[in-house]
Protein backbone atom coordinates (compact mmCIF):
# COMPACT_ATOMS: atom_id res chain seq x y z
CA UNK A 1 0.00 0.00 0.00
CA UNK A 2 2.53 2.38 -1.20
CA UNK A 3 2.40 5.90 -2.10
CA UNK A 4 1.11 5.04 -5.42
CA UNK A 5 -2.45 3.71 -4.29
CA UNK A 6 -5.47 5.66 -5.20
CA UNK A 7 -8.07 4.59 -2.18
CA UNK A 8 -11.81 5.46 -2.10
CA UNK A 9 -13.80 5.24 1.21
CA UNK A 10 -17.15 5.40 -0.02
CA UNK A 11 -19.29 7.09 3.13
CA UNK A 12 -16.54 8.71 3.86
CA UNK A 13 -18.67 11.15 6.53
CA UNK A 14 -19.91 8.40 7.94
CA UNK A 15 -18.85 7.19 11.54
CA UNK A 16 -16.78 3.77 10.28
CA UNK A 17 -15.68 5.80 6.66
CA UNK A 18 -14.41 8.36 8.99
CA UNK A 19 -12.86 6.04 10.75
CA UNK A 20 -11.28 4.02 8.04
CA UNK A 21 -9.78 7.72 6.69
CA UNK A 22 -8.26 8.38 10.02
CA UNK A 23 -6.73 4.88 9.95
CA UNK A 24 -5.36 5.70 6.17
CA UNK A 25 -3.95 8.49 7.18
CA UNK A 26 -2.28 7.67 10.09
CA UNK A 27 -0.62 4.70 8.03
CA UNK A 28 0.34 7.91 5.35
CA UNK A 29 -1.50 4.75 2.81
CA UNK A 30 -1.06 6.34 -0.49
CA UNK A 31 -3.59 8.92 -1.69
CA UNK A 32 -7.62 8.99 -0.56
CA UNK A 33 -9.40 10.07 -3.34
CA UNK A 34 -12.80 11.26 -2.89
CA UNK A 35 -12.73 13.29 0.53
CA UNK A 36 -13.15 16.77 -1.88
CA UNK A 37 -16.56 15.72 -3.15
CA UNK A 38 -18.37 12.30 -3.47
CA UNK A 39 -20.98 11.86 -5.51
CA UNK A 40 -24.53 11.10 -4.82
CA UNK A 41 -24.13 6.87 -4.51
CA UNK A 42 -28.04 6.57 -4.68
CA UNK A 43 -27.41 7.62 -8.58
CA UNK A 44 -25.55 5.33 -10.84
CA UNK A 45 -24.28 7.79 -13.56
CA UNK A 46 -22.50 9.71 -11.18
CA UNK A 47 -20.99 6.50 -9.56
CA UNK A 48 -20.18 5.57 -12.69
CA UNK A 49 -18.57 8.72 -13.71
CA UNK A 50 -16.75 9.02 -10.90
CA UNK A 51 -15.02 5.93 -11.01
CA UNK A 52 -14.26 6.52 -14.65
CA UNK A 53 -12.37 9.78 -13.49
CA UNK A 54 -10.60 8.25 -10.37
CA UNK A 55 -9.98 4.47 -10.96
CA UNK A 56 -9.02 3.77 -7.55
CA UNK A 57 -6.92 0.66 -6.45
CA UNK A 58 -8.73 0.25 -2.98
CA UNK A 59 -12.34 0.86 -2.22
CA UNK A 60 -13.62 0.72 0.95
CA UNK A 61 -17.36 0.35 0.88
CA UNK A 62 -18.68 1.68 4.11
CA UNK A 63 -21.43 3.48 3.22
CA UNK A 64 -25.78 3.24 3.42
CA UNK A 65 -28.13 4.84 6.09
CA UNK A 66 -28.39 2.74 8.95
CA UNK A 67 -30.31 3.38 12.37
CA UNK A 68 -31.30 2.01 15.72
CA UNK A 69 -34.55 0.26 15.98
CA UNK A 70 -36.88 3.97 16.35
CA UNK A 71 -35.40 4.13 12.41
CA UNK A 72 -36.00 0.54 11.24
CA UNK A 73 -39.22 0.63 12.54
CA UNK A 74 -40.24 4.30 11.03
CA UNK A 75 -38.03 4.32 7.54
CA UNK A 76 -37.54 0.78 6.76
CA UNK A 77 -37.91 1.26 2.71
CA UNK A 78 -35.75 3.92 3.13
CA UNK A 79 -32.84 2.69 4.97
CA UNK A 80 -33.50 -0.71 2.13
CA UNK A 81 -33.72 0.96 -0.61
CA UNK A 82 -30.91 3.38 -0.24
CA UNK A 83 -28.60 0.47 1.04
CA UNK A 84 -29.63 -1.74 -2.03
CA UNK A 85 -28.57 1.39 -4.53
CA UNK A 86 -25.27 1.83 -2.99
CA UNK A 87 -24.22 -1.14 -2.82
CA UNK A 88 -24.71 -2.18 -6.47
CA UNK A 89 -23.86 1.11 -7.86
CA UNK A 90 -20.60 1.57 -6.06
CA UNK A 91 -19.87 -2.49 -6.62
CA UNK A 92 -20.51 -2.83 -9.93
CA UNK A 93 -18.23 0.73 -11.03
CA UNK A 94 -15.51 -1.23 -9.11
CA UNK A 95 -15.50 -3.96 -11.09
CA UNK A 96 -15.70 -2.05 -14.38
CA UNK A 97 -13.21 0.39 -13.55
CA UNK A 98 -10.42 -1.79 -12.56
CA UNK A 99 -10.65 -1.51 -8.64
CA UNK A 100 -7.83 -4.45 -7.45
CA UNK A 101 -9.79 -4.96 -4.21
CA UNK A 102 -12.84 -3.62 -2.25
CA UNK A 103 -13.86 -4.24 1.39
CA UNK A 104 -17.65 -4.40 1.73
CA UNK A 105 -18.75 -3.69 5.23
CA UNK A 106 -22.20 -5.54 6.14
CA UNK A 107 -24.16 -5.41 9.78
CA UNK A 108 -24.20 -7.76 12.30
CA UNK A 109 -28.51 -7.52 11.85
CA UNK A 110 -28.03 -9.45 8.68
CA UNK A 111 -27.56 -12.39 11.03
CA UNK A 112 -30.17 -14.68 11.54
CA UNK A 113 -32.51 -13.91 15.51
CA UNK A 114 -32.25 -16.93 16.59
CA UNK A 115 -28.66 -17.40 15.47
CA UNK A 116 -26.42 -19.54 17.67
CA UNK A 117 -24.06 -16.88 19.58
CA UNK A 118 -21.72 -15.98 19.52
CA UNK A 119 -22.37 -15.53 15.89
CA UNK A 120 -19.94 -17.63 13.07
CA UNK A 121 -19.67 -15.96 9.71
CA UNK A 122 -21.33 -19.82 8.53
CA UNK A 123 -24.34 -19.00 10.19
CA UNK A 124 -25.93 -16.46 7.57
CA UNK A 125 -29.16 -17.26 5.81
CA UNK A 126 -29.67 -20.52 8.31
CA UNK A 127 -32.93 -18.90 9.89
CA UNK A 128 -35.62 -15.98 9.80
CA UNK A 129 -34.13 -12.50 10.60
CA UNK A 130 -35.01 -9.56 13.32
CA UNK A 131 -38.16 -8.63 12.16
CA UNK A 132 -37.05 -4.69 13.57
CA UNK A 133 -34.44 -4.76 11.48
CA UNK A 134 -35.67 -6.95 8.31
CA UNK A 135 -35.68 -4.44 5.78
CA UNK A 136 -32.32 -3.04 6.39
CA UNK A 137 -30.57 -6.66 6.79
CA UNK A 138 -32.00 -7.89 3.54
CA UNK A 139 -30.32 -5.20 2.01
CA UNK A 140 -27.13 -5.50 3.11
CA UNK A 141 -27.20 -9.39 2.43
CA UNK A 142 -27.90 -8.47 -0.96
CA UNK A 143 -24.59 -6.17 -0.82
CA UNK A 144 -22.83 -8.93 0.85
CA UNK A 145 -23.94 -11.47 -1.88
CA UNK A 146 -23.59 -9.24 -4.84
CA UNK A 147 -19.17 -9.05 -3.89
CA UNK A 148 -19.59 -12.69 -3.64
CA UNK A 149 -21.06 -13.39 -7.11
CA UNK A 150 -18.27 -10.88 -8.75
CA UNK A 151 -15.51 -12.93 -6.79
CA UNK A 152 -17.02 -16.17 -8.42
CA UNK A 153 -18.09 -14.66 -11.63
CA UNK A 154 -15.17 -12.94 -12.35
CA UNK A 155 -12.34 -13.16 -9.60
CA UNK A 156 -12.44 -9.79 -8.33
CA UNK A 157 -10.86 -9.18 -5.08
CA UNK A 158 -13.45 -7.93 -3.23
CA UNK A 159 -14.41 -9.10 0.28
CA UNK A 160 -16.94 -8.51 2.66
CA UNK A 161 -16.40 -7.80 6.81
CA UNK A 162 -19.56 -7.88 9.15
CA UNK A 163 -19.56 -5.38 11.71
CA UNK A 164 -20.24 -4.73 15.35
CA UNK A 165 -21.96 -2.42 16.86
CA UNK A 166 -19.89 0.84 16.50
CA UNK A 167 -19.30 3.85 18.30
CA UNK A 168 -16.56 6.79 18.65
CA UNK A 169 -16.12 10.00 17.27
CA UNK A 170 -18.29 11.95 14.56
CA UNK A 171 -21.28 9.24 16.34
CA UNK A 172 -24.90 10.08 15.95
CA UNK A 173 -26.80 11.66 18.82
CA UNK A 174 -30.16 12.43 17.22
CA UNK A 175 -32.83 10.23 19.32
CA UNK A 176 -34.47 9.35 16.29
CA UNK A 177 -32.07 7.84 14.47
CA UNK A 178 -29.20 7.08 16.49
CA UNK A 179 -28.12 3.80 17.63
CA UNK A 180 -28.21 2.82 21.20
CA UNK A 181 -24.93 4.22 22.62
CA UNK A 182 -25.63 7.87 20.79
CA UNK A 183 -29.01 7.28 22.14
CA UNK A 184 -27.95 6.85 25.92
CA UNK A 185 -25.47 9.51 26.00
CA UNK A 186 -27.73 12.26 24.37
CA UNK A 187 -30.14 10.68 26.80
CA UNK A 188 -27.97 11.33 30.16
CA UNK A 189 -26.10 14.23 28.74
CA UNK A 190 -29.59 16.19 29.32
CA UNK A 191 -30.55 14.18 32.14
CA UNK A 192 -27.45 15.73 33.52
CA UNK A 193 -28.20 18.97 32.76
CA UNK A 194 -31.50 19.45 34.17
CA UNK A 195 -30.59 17.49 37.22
CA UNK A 196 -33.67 14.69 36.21
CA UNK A 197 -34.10 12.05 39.01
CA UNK A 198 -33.91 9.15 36.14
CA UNK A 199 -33.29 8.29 32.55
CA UNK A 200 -35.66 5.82 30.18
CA UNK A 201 -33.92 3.24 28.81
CA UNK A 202 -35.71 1.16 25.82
CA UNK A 203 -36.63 -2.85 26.25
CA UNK A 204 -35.69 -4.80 29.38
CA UNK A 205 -32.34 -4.19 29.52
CA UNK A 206 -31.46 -7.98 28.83
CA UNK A 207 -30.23 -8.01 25.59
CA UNK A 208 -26.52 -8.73 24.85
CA UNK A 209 -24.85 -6.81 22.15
CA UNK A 210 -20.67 -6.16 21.42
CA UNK A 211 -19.35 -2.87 20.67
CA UNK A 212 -16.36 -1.80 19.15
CA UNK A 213 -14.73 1.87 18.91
CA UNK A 214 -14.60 3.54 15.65
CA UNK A 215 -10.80 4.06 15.64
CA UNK A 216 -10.71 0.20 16.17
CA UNK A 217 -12.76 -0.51 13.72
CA UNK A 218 -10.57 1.76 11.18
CA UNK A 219 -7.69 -0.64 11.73
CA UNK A 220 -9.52 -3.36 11.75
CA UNK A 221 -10.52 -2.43 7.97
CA UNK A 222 -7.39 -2.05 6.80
CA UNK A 223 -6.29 -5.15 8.60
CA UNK A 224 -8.46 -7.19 6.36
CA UNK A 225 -7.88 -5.02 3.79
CA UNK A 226 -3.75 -6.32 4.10
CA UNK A 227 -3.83 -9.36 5.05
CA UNK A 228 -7.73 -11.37 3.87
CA UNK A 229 -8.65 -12.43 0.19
CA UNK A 230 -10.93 -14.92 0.47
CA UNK A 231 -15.29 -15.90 -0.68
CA UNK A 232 -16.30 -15.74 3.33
CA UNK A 233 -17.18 -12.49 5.45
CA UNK A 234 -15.35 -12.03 8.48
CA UNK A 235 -16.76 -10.71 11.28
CA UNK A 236 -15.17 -7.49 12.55
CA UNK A 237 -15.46 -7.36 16.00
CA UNK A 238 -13.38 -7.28 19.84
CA UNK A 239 -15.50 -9.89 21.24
CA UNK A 240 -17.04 -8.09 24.03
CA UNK A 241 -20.19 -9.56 25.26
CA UNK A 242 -22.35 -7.16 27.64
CA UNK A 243 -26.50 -6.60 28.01
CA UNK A 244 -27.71 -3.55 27.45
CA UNK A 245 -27.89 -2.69 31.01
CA UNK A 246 -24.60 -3.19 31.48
CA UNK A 247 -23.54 -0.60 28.70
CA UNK A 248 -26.08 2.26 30.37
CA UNK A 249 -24.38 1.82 33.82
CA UNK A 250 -20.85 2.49 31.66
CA UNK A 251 -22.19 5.02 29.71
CA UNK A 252 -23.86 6.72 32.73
CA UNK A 253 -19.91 6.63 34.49
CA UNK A 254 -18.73 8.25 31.21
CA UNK A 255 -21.09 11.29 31.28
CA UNK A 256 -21.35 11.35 34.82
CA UNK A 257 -24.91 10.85 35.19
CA UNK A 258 -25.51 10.02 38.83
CA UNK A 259 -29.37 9.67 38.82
CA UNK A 260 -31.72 6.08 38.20
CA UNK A 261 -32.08 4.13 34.88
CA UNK A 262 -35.93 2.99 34.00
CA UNK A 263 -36.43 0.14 31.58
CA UNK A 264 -39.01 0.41 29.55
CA UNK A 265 -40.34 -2.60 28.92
CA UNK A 266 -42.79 -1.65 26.81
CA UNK A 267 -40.47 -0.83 23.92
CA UNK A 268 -38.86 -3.55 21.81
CA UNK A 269 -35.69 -5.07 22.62
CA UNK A 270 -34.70 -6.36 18.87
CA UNK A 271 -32.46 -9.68 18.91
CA UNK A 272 -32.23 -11.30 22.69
CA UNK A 273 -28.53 -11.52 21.68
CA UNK A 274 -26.21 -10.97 19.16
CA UNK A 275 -22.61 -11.34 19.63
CA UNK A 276 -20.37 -11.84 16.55
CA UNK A 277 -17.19 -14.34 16.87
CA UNK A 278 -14.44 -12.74 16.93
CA UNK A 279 -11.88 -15.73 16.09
CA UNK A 280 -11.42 -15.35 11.90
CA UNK A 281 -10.46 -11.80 12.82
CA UNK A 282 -8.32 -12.67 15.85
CA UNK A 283 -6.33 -15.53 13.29
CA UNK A 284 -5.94 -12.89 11.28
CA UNK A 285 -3.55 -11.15 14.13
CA UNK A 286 -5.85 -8.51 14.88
CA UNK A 287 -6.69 -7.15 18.17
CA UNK A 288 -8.47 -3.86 19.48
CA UNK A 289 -6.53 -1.04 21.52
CA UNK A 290 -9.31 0.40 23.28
CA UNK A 291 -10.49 -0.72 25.66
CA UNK A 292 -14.81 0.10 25.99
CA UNK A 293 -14.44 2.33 28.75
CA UNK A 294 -11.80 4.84 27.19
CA UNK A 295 -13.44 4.48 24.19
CA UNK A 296 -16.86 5.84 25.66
CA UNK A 297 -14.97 8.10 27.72
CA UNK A 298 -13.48 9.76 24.23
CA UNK A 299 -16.58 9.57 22.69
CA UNK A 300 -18.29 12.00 25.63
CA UNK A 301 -15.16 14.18 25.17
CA UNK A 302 -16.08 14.41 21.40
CA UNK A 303 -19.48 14.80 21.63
CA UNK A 304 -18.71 17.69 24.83
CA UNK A 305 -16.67 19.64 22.30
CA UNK A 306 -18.23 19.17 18.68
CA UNK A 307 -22.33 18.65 19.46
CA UNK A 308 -23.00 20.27 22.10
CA UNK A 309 -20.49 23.14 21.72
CA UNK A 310 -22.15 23.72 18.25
CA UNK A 311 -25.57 23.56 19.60
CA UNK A 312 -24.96 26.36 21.68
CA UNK A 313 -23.44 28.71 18.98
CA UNK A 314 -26.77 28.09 16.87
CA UNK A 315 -29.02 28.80 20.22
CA UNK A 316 -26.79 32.05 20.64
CA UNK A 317 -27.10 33.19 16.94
CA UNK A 318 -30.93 32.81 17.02
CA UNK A 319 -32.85 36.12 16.92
């Protein structure tokens, strides 16, 4: 991965692309094309004609709208249909264009509920999915299968990495779309602020998920990026295993939220567990460097300095 390498990060704004950039450029990996102005991946002719133009080396496909469950459950053909366009616009332009290798990056939803845990990479399509989530998993199957079928068809290089639950810098924090750690910290960040006596917490509580830090995950990426060629996904992942309960109580140390957490049982609590194995990765030699507390703890610090600082500029320029 030498000076000479053109590499794309498709999503590049997005929490894991943004990652995956940070990564590349720590590494000093050659030249990221793209980061001036990406076009619109939901339209094929510009795909196309930027590809054309660039002809990268390395693509990185980490981009598609995603969301916790509030979002599955309110824009499911959205979040399907915009993950389905991406992923065969930006995949097939690859292939025509000469790309020596791309890095598809599905979700750990596209795993089957009632999977055995923690999750193998065999398991996919051996059962019914997360109905919460259907929509959104179908469509990054589809993704997932569509590299595989170009590898077979036509022996490109391109791969495919299913990913943990992510979190870390340039997060989102909106309660309508976020996923559950943005959720929680937004969540207790107020909480905080207005010195409430307890924070709602969605579902029972009992659900076990992993999590992995987005700088993590950026190395992780180009990990398999180096050192994997081969028809399988591998799951991209640290192997922690906690329930949802357990991740408020860290999240509430991070923030420094000191009042009571309230489970709403009411609310749906998606897959009763869903834990991705971590041992393709780990034979790979990879391992994670942060650990989950510093990583929430940086991810506060972030969201301290970039949302909330910019939140009170625009309350201060109002009229």
């Amino acid at each position: 991965m030498g000076q000479e390498i053109r590499t794309y990060v498709a999503g590049a704004k997005s929490l894991i692309g943004a990652a995956i950039v940070r990564a590349l450029q720590r590494r000093s990996a050659g030249q990221i094309v793209g980061l001036d102005g990406e076009p619109d991946l939901e339209r094929g002719a510009q795909v196309e004609q930027f590809f054309e133009t660039v002809r990268p080396d390395l693509v990185y496909l980490a981009a598609g709208k995603s969301g916790g469950i509030a979002a599955n459950q309110v824009i499911p053909a959205e979040l399907m249909l915009n993950n389905l366009l991406v992923a065969s616009n930006v995949i097939s332009s690859a292939h025509r264009h000469g790309t020596r290798k791309l890095l598809y990056l599905a979700s750990s939803c596209t795993y089957p509920r009632d999977c055995p845990q923690p999750m193998r990479e065999d398991a996919l399509l051996t059962g019914p999915l997360e109905p919460t989530n259907e929509a959104y998993a179908v469509a990054k199957i589809a993704g997932l299968k569509l590299c595989q079928a170009y590898r077979q068809q036509h022996g490109a290089g391109f791969i495919c990495g299913i990913v943990a639950n992510s979190f870390g810098p340039g997060d989102d924090f909106d309660l309508e779309r976020s996923h559950v750690i943005g959720a929680l910290m937004r969540k207790m960040h107020r909480a905080k602020r207005e010195g409430a006596p307890e924070v709602v917490v969605w579902g029972t509580g009992s659900p076990r998920r992993d999590f992995l830090f987005a700088d993590d995950m950026g190395d992780a990426c180009l990990h398999l990026m180096e050192h994997y060629d081969g028809l399988m996904p591998v799951n991209v992942t640290g192997g922690v295993d906690l329930s949802i309960a357990q991740l408020a109580e860290l999240v509430m140390e991070a923030v420094g939220y000191e009042g009571r957490l309230v489970f709403d049982s009411s609310r749906p609590d998606g897959m009763p567990r869903k834990i991705l194995d971590h041992r393709r990765l780990h034979d790979l030699g990879w391992r994670p460097r942060h650990s989950l507390k510093s990583g929430l703890a940086a991810t506060y610090r972030w969201f301290l300095e970039n949302v909330v600082r910019d939140e009170a500029r625009e309350r201060q320029a109002r009229p």
